[in-house]
Protein backbone atom coordinates (compact mmCIF):
# COMPACT_ATOMS: atom_id res chain seq x y z
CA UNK A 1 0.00 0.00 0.00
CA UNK A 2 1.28 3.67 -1.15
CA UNK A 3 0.94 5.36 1.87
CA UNK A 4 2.57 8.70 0.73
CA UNK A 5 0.43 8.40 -1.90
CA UNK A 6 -3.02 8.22 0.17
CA UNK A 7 -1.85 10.71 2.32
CA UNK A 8 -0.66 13.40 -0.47
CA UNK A 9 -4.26 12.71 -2.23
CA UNK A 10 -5.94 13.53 1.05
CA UNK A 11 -4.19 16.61 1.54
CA UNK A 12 -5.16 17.95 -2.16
CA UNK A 13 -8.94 17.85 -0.70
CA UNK A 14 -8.36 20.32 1.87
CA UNK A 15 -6.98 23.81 2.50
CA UNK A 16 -4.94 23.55 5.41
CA UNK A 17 -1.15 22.73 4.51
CA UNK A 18 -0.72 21.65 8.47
CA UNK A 19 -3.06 19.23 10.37
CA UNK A 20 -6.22 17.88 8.03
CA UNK A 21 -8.55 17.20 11.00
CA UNK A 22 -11.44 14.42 10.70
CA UNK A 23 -14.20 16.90 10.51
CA UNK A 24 -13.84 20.81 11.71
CA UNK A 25 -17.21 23.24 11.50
CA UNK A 26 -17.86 25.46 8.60
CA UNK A 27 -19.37 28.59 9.30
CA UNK A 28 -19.93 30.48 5.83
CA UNK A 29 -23.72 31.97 6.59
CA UNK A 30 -25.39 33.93 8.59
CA UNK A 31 -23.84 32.47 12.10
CA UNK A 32 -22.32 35.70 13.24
CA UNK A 33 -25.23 37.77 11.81
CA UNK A 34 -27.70 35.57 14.20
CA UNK A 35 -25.67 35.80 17.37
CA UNK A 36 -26.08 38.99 17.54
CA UNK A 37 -28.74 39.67 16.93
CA UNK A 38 -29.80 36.95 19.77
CA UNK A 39 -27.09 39.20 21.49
CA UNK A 40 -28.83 42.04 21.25
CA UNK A 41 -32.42 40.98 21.94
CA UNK A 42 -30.87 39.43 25.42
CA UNK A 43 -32.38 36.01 25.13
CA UNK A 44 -29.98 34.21 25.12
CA UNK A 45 -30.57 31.46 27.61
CA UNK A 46 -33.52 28.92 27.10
CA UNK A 47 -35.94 31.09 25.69
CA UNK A 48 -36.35 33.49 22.05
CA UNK A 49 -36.95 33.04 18.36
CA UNK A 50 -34.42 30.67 17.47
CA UNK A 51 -35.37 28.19 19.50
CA UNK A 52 -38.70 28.43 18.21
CA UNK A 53 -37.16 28.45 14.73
CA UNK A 54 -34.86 25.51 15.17
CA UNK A 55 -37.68 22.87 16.40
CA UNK A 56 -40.01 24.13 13.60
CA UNK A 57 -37.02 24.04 10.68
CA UNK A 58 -36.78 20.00 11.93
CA UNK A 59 -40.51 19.36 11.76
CA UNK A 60 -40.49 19.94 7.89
CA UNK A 61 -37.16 18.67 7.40
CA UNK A 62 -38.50 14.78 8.85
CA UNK A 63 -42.08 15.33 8.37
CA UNK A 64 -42.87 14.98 12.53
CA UNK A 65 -45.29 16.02 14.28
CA UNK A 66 -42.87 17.31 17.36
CA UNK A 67 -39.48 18.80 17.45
CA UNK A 68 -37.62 19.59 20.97
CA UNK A 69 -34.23 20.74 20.86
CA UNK A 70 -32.08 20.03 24.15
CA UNK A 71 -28.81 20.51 25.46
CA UNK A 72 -26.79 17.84 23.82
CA UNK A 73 -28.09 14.42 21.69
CA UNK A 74 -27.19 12.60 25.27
CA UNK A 75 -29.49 14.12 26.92
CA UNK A 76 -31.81 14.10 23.96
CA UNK A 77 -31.90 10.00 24.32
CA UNK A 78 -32.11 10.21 28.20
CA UNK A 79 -35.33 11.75 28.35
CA UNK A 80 -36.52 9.61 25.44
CA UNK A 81 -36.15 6.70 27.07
CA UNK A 82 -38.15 7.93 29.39
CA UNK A 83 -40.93 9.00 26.98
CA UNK A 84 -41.23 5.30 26.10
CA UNK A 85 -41.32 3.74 29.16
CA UNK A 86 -38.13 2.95 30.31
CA UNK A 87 -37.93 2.26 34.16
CA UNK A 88 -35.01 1.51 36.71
CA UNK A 89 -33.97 -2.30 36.55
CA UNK A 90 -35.27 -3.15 32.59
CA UNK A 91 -33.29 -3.90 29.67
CA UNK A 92 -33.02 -1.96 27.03
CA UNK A 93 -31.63 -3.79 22.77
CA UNK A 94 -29.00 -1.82 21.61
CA UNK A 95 -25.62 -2.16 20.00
CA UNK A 96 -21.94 -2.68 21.49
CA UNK A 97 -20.65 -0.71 18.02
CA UNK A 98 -21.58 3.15 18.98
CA UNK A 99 -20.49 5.85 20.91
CA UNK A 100 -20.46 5.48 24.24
CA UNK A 101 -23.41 7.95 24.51
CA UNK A 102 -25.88 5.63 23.05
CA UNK A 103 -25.38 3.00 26.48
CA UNK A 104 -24.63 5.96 29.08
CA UNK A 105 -28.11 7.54 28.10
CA UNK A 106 -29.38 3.61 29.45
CA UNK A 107 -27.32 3.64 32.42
CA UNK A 108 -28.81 7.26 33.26
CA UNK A 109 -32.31 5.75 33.28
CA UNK A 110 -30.96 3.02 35.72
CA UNK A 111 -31.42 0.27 33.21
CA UNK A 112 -29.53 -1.94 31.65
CA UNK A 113 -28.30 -2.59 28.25
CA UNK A 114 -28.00 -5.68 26.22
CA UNK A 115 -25.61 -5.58 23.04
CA UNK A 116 -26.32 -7.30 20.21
CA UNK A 117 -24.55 -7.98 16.97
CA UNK A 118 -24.83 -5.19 13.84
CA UNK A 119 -25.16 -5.49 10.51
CA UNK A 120 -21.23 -5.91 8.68
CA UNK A 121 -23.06 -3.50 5.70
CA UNK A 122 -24.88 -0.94 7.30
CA UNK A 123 -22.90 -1.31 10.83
CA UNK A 124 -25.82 -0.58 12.22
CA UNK A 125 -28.15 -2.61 14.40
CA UNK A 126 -28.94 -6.70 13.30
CA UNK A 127 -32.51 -6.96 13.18
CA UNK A 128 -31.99 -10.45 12.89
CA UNK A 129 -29.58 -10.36 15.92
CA UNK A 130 -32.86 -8.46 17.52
CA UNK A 131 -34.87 -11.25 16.92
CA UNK A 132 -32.48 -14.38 17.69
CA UNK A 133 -32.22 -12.31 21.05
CA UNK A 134 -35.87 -11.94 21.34
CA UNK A 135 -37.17 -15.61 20.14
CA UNK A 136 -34.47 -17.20 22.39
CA UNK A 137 -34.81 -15.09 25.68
CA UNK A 138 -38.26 -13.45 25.91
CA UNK A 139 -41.67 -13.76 26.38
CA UNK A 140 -45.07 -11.68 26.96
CA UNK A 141 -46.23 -11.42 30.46
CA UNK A 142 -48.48 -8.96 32.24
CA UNK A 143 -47.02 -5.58 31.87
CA UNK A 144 -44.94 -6.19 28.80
CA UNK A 145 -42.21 -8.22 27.02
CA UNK A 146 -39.98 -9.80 29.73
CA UNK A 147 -36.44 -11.57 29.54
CA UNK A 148 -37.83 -15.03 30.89
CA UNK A 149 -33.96 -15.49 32.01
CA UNK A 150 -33.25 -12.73 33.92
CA UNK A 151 -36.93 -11.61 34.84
CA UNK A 152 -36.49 -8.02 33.50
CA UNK A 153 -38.47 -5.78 31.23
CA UNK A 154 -37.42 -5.29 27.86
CA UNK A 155 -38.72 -1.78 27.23
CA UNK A 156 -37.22 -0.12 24.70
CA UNK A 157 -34.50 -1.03 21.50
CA UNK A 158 -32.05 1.67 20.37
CA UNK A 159 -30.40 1.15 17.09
CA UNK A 160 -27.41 3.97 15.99
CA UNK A 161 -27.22 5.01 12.04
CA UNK A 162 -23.09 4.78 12.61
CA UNK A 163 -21.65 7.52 10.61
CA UNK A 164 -25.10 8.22 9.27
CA UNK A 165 -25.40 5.13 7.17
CA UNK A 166 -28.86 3.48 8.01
CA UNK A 167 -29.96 0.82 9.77
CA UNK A 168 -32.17 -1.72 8.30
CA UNK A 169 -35.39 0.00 9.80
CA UNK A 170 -38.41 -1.76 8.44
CA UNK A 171 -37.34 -4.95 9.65
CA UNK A 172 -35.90 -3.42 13.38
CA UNK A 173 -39.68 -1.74 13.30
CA UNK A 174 -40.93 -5.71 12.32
CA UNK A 175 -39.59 -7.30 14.75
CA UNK A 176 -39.65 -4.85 17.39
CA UNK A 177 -43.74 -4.31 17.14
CA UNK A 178 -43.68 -8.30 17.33
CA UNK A 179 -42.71 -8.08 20.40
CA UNK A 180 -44.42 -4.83 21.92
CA UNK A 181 -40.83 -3.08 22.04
CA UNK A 182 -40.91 0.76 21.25
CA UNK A 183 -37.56 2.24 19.27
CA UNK A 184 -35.59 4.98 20.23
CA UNK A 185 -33.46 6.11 17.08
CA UNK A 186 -29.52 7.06 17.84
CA UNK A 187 -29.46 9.14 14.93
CA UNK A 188 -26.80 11.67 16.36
CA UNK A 189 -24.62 11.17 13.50
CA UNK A 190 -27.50 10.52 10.52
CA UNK A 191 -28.39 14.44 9.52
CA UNK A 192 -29.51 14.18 6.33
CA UNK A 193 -29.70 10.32 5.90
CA UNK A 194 -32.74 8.55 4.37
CA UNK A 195 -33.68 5.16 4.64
CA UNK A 196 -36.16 4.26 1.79
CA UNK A 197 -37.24 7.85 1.66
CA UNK A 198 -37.84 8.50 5.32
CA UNK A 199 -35.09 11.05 7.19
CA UNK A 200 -33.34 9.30 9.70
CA UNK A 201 -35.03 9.51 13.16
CA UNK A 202 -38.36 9.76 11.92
CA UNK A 203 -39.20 5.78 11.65
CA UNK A 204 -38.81 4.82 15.13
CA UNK A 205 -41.55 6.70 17.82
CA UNK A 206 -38.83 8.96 18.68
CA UNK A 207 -35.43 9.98 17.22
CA UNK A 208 -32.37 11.80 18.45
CA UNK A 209 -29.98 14.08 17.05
CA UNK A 210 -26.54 15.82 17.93
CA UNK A 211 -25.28 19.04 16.89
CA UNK A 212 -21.83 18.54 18.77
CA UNK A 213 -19.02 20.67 16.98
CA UNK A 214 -17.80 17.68 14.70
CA UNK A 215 -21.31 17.07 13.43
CA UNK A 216 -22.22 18.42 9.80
CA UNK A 217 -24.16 20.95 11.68
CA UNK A 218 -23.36 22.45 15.01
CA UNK A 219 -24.92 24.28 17.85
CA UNK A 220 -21.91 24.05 19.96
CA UNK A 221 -23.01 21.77 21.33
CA UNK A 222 -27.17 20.83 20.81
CA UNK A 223 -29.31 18.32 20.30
CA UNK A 224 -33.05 17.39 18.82
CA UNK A 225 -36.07 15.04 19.73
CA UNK A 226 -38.33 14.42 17.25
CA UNK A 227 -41.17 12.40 17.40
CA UNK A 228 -44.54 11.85 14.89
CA UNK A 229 -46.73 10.89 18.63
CA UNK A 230 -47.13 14.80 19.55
CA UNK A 231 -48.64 13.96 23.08
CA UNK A 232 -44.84 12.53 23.79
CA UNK A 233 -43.16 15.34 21.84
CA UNK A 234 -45.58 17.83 24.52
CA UNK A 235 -44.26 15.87 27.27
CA UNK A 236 -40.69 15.52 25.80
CA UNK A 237 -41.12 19.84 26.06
CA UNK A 238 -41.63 19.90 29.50
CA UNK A 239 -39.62 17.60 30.74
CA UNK A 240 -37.04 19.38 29.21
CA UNK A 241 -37.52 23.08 30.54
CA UNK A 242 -37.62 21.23 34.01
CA UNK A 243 -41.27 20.30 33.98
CA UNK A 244 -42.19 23.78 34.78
CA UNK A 245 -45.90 24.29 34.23
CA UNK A 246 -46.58 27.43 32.25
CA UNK A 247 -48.18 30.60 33.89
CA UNK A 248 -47.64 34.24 33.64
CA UNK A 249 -45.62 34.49 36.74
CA UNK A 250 -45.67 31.63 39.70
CA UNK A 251 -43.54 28.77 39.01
CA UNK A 252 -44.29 25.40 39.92
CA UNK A 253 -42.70 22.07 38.87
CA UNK A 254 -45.60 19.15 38.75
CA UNK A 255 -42.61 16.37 38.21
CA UNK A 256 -39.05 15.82 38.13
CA UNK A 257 -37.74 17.39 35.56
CA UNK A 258 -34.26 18.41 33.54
CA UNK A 259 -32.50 21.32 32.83
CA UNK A 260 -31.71 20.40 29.56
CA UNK A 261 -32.81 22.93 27.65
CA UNK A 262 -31.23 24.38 24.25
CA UNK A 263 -30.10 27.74 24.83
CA UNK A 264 -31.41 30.82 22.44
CA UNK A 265 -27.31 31.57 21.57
CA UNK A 266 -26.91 28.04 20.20
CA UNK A 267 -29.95 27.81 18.42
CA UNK A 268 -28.98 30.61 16.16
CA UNK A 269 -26.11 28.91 15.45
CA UNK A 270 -27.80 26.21 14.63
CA UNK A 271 -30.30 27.92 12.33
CA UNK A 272 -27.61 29.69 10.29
CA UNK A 273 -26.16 26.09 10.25
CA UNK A 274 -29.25 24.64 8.83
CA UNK A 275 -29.63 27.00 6.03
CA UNK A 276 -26.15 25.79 4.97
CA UNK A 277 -27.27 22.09 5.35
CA UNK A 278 -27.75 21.26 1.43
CA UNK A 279 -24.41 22.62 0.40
CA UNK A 280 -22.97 20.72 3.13
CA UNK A 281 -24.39 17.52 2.16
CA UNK A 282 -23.82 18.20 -1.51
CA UNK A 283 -19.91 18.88 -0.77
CA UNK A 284 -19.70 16.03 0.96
CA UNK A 285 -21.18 13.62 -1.31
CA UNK A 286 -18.68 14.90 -3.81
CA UNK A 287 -15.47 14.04 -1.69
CA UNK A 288 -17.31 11.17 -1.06
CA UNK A 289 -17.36 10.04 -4.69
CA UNK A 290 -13.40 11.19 -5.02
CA UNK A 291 -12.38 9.11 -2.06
CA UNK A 292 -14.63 6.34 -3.49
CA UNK A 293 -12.38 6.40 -6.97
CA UNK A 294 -8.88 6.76 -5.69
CA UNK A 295 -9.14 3.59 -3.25
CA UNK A 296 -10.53 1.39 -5.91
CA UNK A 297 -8.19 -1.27 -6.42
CA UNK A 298 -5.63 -0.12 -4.09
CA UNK A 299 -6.47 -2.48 -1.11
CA UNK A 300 -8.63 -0.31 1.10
CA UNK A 301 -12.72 -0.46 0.53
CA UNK A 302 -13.99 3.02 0.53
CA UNK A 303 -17.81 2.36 2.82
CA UNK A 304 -20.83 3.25 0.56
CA UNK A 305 -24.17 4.25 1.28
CA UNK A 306 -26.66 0.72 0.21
CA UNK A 307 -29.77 0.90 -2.10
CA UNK A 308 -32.92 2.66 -0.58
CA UNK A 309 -30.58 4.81 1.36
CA UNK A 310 -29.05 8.25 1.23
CA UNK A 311 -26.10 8.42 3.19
CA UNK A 312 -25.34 11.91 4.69
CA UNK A 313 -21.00 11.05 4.40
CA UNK A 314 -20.52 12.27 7.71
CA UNK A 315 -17.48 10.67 8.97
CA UNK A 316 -16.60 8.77 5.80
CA UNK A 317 -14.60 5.66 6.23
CA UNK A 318 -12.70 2.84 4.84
CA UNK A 319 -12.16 -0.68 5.79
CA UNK A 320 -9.03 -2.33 5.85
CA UNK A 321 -7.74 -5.94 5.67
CA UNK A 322 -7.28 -6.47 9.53
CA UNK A 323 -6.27 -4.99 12.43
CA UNK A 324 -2.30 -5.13 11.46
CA UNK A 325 -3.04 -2.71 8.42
CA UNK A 326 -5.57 -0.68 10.42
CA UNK A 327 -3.26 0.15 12.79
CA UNK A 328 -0.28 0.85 9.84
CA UNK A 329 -2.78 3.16 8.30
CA UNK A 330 -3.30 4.65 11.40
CA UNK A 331 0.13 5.17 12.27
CA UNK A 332 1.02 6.55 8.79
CA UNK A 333 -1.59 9.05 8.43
CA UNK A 334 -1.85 10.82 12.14
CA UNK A 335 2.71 10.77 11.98
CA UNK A 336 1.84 13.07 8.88
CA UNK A 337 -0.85 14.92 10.48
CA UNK A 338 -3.68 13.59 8.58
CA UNK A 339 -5.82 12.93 11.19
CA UNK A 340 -7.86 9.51 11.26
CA UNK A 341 -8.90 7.46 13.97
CA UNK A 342 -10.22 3.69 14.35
CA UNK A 343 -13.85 3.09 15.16
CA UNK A 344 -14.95 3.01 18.73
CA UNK A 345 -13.93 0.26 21.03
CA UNK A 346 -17.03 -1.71 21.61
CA UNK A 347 -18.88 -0.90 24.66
CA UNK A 348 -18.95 -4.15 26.55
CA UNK A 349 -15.27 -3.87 26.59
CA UNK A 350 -15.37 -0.42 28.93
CA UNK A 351 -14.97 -1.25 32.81
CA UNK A 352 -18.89 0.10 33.52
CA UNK A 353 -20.67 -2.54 30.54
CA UNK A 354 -18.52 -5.41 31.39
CA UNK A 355 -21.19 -6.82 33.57
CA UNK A 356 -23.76 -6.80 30.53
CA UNK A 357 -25.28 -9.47 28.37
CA UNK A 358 -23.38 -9.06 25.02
CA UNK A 359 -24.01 -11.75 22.02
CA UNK A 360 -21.89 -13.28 19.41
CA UNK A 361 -20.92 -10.14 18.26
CA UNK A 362 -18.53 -11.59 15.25
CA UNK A 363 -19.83 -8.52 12.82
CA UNK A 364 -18.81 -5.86 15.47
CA UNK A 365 -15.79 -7.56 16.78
CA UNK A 366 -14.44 -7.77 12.62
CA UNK A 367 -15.32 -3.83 12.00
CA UNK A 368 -13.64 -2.90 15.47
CA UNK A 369 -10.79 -4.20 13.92
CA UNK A 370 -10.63 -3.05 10.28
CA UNK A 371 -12.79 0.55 9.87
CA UNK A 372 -11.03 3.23 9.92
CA UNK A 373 -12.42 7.19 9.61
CA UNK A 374 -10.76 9.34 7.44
CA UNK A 375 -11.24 13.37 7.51
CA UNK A 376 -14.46 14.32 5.98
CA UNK A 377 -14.90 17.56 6.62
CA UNK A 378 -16.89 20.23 4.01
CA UNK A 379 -14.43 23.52 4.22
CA UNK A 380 -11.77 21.93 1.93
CA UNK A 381 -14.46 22.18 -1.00
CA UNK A 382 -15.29 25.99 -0.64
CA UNK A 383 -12.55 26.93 -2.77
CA UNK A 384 -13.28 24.26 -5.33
């Protein structure tokens, strides 16, 4: 493998003639224009316009009936688990292959998760690993779908569109209303991603997006629940803005809730961000299609999007033999200040998941090993 050669081709996609990182912000609209102006109107904490502006602008974009932005996408999927039902002590179908976020916003809810296997295509959620799980270990009892080994709830399933390539969703949704088991969409990372049409996040009864500063559009930091049940998306509101109940002047709290609401200041950001989002997509795409070229045949598989999906190219990767020539790549690229970086270490392996149920896992455990992310970021098109 030409290593000098991958890396010089990488560096003729981007401006910078120092470090290429994996995926910086791009602010080239009105960002500056909107913080002040939130700036100068003094809302800038949980209430004003953009706020407003930023739920509604996601409500058209994925065709729901209820967009809440929040804090972060952690705390996005916290309270959503919540909205579906999730209690202390159940169980909750995700995967071991996602950022760590996905699990800790289980943990926070005091349940537990169980990792199953992904797809090796989409690297995304098995549904038939969902159902193996499911035929083998639970059963329908009074109150809901139980594991009939450990005695817990299963209450919820959370599958994560890594890197914004979907999940297979219509058979997740299958299996899952087989069994009576609501999905919570991870799609942090799946901004403008469709699966068969639909916008990521939409398909499940709620979905969950970031807007952290490496996303393809940032608040800052940020996050969004949407939902098509709007009595959830209500209650997803107010649990959010700390469960205040609305009147002119007296407060009072009728539940515990969080303070995890989206500051005015970062939703401006966000909706300058937005307006940007089709060039963004569109840029990336066509690095996307580059990379996709100059690997063929060289010994590294650039990752595609699948039929009946759009793939939003967020962090854009390639796949590699085995570990040994992972890591070589690896070594090569961030020694030259290209910067790349392996996929995340599967969560059962951290000290606080050790203790959970994992399966098989032989599609995760093979990508751990071989994906690597490669900078994807959208400023080293503008002067294309």
């Amino acid at each position: 493998m030409n290593y000098l050669e991958i890396i010089n081709f990488i560096r003729s996609k981007f401006e910078s003639v120092n470090s290429i990182p994996l995926h910086a912000p791009c602010f080239i609209g009105n960002e500056k224009k909107y913080l002040l102006e939130t700036i100068d109107s003094t809302f800038v904490s949980s209430v004003g316009i953009f706020v407003d502006k930023s739920e509604f602008i996601f409500e058209e974009l994925t065709g729901t009936k209820k967009a809440v932005a929040v804090v972060n996408g952690t705390s996005g999927l916290h309270i959503a688990l919540k909205l579906v039902g999730v209690n202390k002590g159940d169980e909750v179908l995700t995967q071991a292959l996602s950022f760590v976020a996905t699990s800790n916003a289980i943990l926070y809810n005091e349940a537990n998760p169980v990792f199953l296997d992904v797809d090796y295509d989409t690297m995304g959620l098995s549904p038939n690993a969902v159902e193996n799980f499911l035929e083998e270990f639970a059963e329908f009892r009074e109150g809901g779908t139980f594991n009939k080994k450990t005695n817990k709830r299963i209450s919820a399933c959370i599958p994560m569109h890594t890197f914004g390539f979907p999940a297979r969703m219509d058979e997740l949704i299958e299996v899952c209303l087989k069994w009576r088991i609501p999905i919570v969409e991870d799609s942090a990372e799946a901004l403008g991603s469709y699966y068969k049409g639909r916008h990521a996040g939409s398909m499940g009864e709620i979905g969950v997006f970031s807007f952290n500063g490496n996303k393809i559009v940032t608040s800052g930091g940020g996050g969004m629940i949407i939902s098509n049940n709007l009595k959830k998306g209500i209650l997803a509101k107010h649990l959010t803005t700390t469960a205040k109940v609305p009147h002119q002047f007296e407060y009072f709290h009728d539940q515990l809730g969080f303070n995890f609401r989206l500051p005015n200041l970062n939703a401006a950001l966000l909706c300058a961000q937005m307006e940007k989002l089709d060039f963004f997509l569109k840029s990336k795409r066509t690095l996307a299609k580059e990379y996709s070229v100059f690997f063929n045949g060289k010994g590294v598989k650039f990752r595609e999007e699948l039929p009946d999906t759009e793939v939003n190219y967020w962090l854009m990767c390639v796949e590699l033999e085995n570990k040994f020539d992972r890591d070589l790549f690896l070594e090569k690229t961030n020694k030259q200040n290209v910067l790349t970086r392996p996929i995340w270490t599967l969560l059962y392996k951290l000290p606080m998941y050790k203790h959970c149920y994992r399966d098989n896992q032989l599609n995760a455990e093979k990508l751990e090993l071989r994906i690597v992310n490669i900078p994807s970021g959208v400023s080293n098109l503008l002067s294309k």
